[in-house]
N, C-alpha and C. Protein backbone atom coordinates (compact mmCIF):
# COMPACT_ATOMS: atom_id res chain seq x y z
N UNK A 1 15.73 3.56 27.99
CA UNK A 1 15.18 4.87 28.28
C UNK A 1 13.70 4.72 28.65
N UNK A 2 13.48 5.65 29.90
CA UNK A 2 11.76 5.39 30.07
C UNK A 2 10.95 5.94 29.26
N UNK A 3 11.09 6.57 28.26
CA UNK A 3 10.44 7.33 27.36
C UNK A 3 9.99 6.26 26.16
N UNK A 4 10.97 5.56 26.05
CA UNK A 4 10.87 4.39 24.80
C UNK A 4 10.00 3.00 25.14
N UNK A 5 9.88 2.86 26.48
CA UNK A 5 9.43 1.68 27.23
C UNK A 5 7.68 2.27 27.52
N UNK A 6 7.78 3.52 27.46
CA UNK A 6 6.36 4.17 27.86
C UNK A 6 5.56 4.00 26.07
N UNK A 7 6.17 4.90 25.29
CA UNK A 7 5.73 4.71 23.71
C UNK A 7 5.21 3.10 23.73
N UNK A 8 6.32 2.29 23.59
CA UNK A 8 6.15 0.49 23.84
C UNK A 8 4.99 0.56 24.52
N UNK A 9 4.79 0.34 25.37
CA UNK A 9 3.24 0.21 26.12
C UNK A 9 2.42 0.82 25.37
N UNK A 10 2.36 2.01 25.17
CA UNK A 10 1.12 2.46 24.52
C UNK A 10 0.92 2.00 22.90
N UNK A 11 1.66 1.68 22.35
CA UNK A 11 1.54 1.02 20.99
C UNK A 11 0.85 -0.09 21.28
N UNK A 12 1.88 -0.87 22.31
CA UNK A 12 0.27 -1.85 22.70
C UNK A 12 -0.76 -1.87 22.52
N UNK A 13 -0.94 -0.85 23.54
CA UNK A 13 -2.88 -0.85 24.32
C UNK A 13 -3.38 0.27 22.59
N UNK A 14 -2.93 0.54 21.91
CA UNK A 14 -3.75 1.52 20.66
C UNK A 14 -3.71 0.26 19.49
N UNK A 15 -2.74 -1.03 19.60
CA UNK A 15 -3.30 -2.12 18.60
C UNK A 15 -3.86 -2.48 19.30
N UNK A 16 -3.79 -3.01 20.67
CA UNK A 16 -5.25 -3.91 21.24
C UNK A 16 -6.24 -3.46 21.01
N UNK A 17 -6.74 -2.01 20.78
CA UNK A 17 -8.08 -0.95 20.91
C UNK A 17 -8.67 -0.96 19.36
N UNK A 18 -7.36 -1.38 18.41
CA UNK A 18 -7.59 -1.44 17.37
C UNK A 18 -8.40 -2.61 17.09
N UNK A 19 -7.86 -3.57 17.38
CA UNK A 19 -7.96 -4.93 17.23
C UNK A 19 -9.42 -5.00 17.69
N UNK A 20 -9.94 -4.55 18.92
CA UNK A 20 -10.90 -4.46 19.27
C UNK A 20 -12.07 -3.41 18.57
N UNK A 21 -11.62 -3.35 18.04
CA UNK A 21 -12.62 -1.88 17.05
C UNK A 21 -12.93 -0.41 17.69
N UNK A 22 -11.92 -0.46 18.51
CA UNK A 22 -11.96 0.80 19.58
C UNK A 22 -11.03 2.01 18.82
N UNK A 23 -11.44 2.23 17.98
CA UNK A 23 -11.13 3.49 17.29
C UNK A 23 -10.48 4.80 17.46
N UNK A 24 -11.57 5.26 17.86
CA UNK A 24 -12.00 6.61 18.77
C UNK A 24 -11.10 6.50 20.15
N UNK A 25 -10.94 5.30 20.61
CA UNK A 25 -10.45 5.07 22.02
C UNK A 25 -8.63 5.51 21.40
N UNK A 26 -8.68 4.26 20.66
CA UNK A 26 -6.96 4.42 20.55
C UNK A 26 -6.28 5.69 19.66
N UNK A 27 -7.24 6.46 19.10
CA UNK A 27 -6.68 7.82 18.84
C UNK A 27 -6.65 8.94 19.67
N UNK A 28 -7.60 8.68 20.56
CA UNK A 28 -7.24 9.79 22.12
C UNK A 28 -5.63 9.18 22.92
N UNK A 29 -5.31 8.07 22.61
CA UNK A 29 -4.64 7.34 23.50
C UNK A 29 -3.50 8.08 22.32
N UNK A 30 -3.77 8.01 21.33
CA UNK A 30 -2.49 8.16 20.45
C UNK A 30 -1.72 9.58 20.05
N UNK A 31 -3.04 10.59 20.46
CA UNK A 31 -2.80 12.30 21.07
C UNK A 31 -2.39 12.13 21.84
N UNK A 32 -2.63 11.25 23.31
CA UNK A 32 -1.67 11.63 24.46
C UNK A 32 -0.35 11.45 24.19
N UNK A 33 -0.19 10.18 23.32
CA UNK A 33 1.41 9.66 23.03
C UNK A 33 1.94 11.09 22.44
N UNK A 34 1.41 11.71 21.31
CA UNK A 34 2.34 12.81 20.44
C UNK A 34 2.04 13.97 21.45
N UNK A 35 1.42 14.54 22.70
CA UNK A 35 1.98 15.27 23.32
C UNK A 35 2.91 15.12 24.46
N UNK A 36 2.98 14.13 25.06
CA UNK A 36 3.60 13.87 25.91
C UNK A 36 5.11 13.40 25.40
N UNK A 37 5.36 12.87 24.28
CA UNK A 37 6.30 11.95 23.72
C UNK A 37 6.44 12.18 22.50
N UNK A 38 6.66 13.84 22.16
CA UNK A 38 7.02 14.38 20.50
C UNK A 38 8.02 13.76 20.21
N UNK A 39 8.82 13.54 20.61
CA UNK A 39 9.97 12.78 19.76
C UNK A 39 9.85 11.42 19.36
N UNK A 40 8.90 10.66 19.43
CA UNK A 40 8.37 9.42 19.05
C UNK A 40 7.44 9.61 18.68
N UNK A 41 6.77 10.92 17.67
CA UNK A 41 5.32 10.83 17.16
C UNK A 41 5.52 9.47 16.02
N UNK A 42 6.76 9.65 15.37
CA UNK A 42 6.53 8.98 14.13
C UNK A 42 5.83 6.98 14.15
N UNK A 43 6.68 7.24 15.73
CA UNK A 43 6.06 5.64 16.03
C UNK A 43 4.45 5.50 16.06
N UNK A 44 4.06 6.17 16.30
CA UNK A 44 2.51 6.13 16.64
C UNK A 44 1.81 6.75 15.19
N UNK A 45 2.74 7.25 14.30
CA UNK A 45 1.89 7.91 13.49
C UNK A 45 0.94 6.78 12.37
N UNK A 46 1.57 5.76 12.15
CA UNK A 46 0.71 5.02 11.44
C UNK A 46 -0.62 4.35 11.97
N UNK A 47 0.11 4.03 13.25
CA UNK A 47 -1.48 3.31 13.69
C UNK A 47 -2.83 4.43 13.92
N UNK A 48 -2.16 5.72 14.14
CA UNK A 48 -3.24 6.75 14.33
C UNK A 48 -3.93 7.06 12.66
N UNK A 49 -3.28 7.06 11.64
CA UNK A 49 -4.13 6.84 10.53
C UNK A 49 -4.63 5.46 9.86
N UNK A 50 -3.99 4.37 10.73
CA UNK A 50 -5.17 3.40 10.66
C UNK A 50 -6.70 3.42 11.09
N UNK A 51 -6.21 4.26 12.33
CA UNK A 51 -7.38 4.23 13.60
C UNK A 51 -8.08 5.41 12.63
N UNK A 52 -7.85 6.52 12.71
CA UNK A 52 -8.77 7.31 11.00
C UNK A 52 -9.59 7.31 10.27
N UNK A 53 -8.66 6.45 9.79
CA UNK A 53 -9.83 5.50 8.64
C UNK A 53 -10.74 4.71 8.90
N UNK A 54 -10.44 4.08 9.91
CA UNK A 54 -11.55 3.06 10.17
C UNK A 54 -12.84 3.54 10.74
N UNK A 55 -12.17 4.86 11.13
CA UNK A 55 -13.28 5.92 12.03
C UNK A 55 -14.04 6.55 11.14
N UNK A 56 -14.03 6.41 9.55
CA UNK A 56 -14.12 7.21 8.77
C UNK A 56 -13.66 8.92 8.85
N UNK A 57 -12.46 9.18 9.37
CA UNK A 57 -12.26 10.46 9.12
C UNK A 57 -10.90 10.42 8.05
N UNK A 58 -11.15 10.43 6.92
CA UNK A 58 -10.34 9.86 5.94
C UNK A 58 -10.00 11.44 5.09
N UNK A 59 -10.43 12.16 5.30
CA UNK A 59 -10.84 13.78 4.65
C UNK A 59 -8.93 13.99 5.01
N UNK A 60 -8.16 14.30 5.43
CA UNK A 60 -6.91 14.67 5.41
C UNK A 60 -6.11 13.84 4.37
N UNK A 61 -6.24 12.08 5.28
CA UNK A 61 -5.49 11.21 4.25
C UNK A 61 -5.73 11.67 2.75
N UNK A 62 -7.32 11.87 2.52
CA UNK A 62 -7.32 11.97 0.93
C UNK A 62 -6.94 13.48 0.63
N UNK A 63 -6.64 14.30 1.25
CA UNK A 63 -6.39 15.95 0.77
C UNK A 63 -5.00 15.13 0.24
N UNK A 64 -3.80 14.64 1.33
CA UNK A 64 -2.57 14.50 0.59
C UNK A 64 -2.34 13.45 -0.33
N UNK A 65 -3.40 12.65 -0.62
CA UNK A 65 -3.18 11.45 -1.42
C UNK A 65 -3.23 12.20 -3.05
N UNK A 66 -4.40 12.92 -2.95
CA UNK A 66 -4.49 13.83 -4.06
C UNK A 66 -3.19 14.82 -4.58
N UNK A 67 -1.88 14.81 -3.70
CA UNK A 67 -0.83 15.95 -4.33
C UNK A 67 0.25 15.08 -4.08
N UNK A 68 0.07 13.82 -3.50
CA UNK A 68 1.22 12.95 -2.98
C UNK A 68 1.98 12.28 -4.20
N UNK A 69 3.89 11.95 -4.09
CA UNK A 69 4.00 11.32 -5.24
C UNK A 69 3.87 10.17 -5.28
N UNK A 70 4.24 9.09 -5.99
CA UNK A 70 3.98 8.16 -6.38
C UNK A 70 4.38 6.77 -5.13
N UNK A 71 4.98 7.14 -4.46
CA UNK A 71 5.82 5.91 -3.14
C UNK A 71 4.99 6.31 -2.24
N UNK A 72 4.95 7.79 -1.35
CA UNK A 72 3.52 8.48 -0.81
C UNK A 72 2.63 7.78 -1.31
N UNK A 73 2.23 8.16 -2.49
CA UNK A 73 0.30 7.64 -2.66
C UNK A 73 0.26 6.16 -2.18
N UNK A 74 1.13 5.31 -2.71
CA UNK A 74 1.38 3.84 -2.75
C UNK A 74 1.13 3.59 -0.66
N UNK A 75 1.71 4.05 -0.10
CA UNK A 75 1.67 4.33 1.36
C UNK A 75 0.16 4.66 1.92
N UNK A 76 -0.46 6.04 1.16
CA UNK A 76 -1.51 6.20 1.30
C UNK A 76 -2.90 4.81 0.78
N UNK A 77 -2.66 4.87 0.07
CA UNK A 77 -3.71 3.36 -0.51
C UNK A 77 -3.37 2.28 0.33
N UNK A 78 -2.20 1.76 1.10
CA UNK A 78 -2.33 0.71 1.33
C UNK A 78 -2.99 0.92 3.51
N UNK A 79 -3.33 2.09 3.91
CA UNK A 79 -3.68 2.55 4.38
C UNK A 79 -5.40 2.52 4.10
N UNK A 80 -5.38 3.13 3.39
CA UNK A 80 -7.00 3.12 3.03
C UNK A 80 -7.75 1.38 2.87
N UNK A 81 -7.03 1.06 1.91
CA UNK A 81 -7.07 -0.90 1.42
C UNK A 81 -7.08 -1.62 3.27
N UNK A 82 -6.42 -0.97 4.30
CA UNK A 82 -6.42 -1.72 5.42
C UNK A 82 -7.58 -1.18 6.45
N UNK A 83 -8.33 0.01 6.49
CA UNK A 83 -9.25 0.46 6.81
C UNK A 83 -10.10 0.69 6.78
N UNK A 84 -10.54 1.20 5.48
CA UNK A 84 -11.47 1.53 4.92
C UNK A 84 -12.48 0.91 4.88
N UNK A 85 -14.08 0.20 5.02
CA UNK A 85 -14.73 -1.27 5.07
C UNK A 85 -15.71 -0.90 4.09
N UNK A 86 -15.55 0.96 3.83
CA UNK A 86 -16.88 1.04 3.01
C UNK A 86 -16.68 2.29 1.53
N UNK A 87 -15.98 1.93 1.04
CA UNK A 87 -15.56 2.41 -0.64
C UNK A 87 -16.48 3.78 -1.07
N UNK A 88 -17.91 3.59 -0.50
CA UNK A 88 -18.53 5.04 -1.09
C UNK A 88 -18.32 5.84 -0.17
N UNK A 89 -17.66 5.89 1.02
CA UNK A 89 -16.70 6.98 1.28
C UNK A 89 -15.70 7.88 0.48
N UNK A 90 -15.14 7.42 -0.52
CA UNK A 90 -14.48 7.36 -1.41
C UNK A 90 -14.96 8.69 -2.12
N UNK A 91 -15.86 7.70 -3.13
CA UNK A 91 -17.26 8.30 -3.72
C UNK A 91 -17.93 9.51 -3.40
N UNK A 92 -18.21 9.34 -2.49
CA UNK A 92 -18.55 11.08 -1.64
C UNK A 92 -18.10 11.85 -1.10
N UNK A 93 -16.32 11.86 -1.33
CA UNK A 93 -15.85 12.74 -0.79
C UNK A 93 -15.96 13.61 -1.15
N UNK A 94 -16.13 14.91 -0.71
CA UNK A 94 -16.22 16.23 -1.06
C UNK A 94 -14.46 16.76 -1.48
N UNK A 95 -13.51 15.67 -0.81
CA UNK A 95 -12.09 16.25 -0.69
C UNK A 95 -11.09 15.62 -2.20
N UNK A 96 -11.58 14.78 -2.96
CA UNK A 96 -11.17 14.18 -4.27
C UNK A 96 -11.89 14.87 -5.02
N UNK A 97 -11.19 14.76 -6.48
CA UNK A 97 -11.83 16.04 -7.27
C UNK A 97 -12.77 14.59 -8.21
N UNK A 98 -13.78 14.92 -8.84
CA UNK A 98 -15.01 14.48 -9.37
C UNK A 98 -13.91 13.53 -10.52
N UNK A 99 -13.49 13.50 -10.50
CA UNK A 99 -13.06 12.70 -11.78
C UNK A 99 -11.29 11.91 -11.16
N UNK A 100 -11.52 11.95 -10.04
CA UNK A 100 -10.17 10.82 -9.52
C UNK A 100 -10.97 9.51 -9.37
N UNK A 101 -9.47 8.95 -9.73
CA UNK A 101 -9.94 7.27 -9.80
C UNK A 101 -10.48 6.68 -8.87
N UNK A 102 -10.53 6.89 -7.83
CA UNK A 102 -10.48 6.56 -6.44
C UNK A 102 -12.50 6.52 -6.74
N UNK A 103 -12.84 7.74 -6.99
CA UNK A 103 -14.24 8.14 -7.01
C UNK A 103 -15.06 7.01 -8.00
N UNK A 104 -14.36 5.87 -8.64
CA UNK A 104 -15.03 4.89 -9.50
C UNK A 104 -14.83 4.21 -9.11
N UNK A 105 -16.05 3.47 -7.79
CA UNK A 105 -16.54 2.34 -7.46
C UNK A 105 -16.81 1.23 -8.38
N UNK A 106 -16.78 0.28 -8.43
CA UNK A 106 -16.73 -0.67 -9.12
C UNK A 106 -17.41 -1.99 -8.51
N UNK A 107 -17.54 -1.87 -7.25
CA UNK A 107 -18.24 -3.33 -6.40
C UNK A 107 -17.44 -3.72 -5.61
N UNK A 108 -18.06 -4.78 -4.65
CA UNK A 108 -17.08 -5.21 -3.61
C UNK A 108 -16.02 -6.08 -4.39
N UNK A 109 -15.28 -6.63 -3.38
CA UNK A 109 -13.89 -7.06 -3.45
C UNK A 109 -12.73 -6.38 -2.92
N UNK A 110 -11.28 -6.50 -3.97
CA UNK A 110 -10.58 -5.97 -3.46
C UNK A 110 -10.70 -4.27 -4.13
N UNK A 111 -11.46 -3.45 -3.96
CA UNK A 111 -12.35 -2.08 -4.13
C UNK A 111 -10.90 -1.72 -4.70
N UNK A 112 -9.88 -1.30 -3.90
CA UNK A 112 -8.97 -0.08 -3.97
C UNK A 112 -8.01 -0.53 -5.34
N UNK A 113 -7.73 -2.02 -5.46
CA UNK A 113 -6.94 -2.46 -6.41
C UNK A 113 -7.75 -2.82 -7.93
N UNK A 114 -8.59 -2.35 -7.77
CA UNK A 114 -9.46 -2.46 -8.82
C UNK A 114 -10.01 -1.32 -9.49
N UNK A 115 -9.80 -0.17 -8.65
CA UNK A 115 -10.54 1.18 -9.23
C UNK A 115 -9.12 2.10 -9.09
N UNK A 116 -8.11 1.80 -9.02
CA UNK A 116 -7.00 2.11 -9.01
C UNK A 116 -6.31 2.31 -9.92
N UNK A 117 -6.08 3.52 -10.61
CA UNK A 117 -5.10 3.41 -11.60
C UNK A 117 -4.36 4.37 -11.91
N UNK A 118 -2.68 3.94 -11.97
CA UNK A 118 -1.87 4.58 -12.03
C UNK A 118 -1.41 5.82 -12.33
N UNK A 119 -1.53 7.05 -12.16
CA UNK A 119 -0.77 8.21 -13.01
C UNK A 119 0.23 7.59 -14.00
N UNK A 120 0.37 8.25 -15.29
CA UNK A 120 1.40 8.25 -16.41
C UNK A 120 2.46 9.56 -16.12
């Protein structure tokens, strides 16, 4: 189908843009994909919240990370853990409530698996 061979290409060129630190580039590229090609948003949907995060526009991811359940959040963090380069983003979100785990920086390393801790 030419619809599936078109998506294919553009997944391409939005990891190459990635790869390249072109951000901003491969999330315009990745709106054109979900209007032109709604029925394949889901393919594009991860790399567009890679591209997100790295952009720092992380304010959505964390609205649903905060109500998400437990396989969700797990999805969400490993998202953030692959983007994210700078943790007091975190820290200053206005969109986590003052006392989520997320908001206790701890130092570099592996940030997210370290200030991370589980709901009971």
């Amino acid at each position: 189908m030419a619809s599936t061979a078109a998506v294919k290409a553009y997944t391409a060129r939005i990891e190459a843009l990635q790869a390249s630190g072109l951000h901003r580039e491969a999330q315009a590229i990745g709106a054109l994909v979900r209007e032109r090609f709604p029925a394949h948003q889901s393919e594009v949907a991860v790399l567009m919240r890679q591209s997100e995060v790295a952009a720092g526009n992380v304010d959505a991811l964390l609205a649903e990370l905060v109500t998400a359940d437990a396989t969700r959040r797990r999805e969400l963090e490993v998202i953030l853990a692959g983007g994210l380069s700078d943790p007091a983003v975190l820290a200053e979100s206005p969109v986590l409530p003052a006392d989520h785990p997320l908001k206790r920086y701890v130092g570099p390393g592996p940030w997210l698996h370290v200030v991370w801790e589980p709901r009971r």
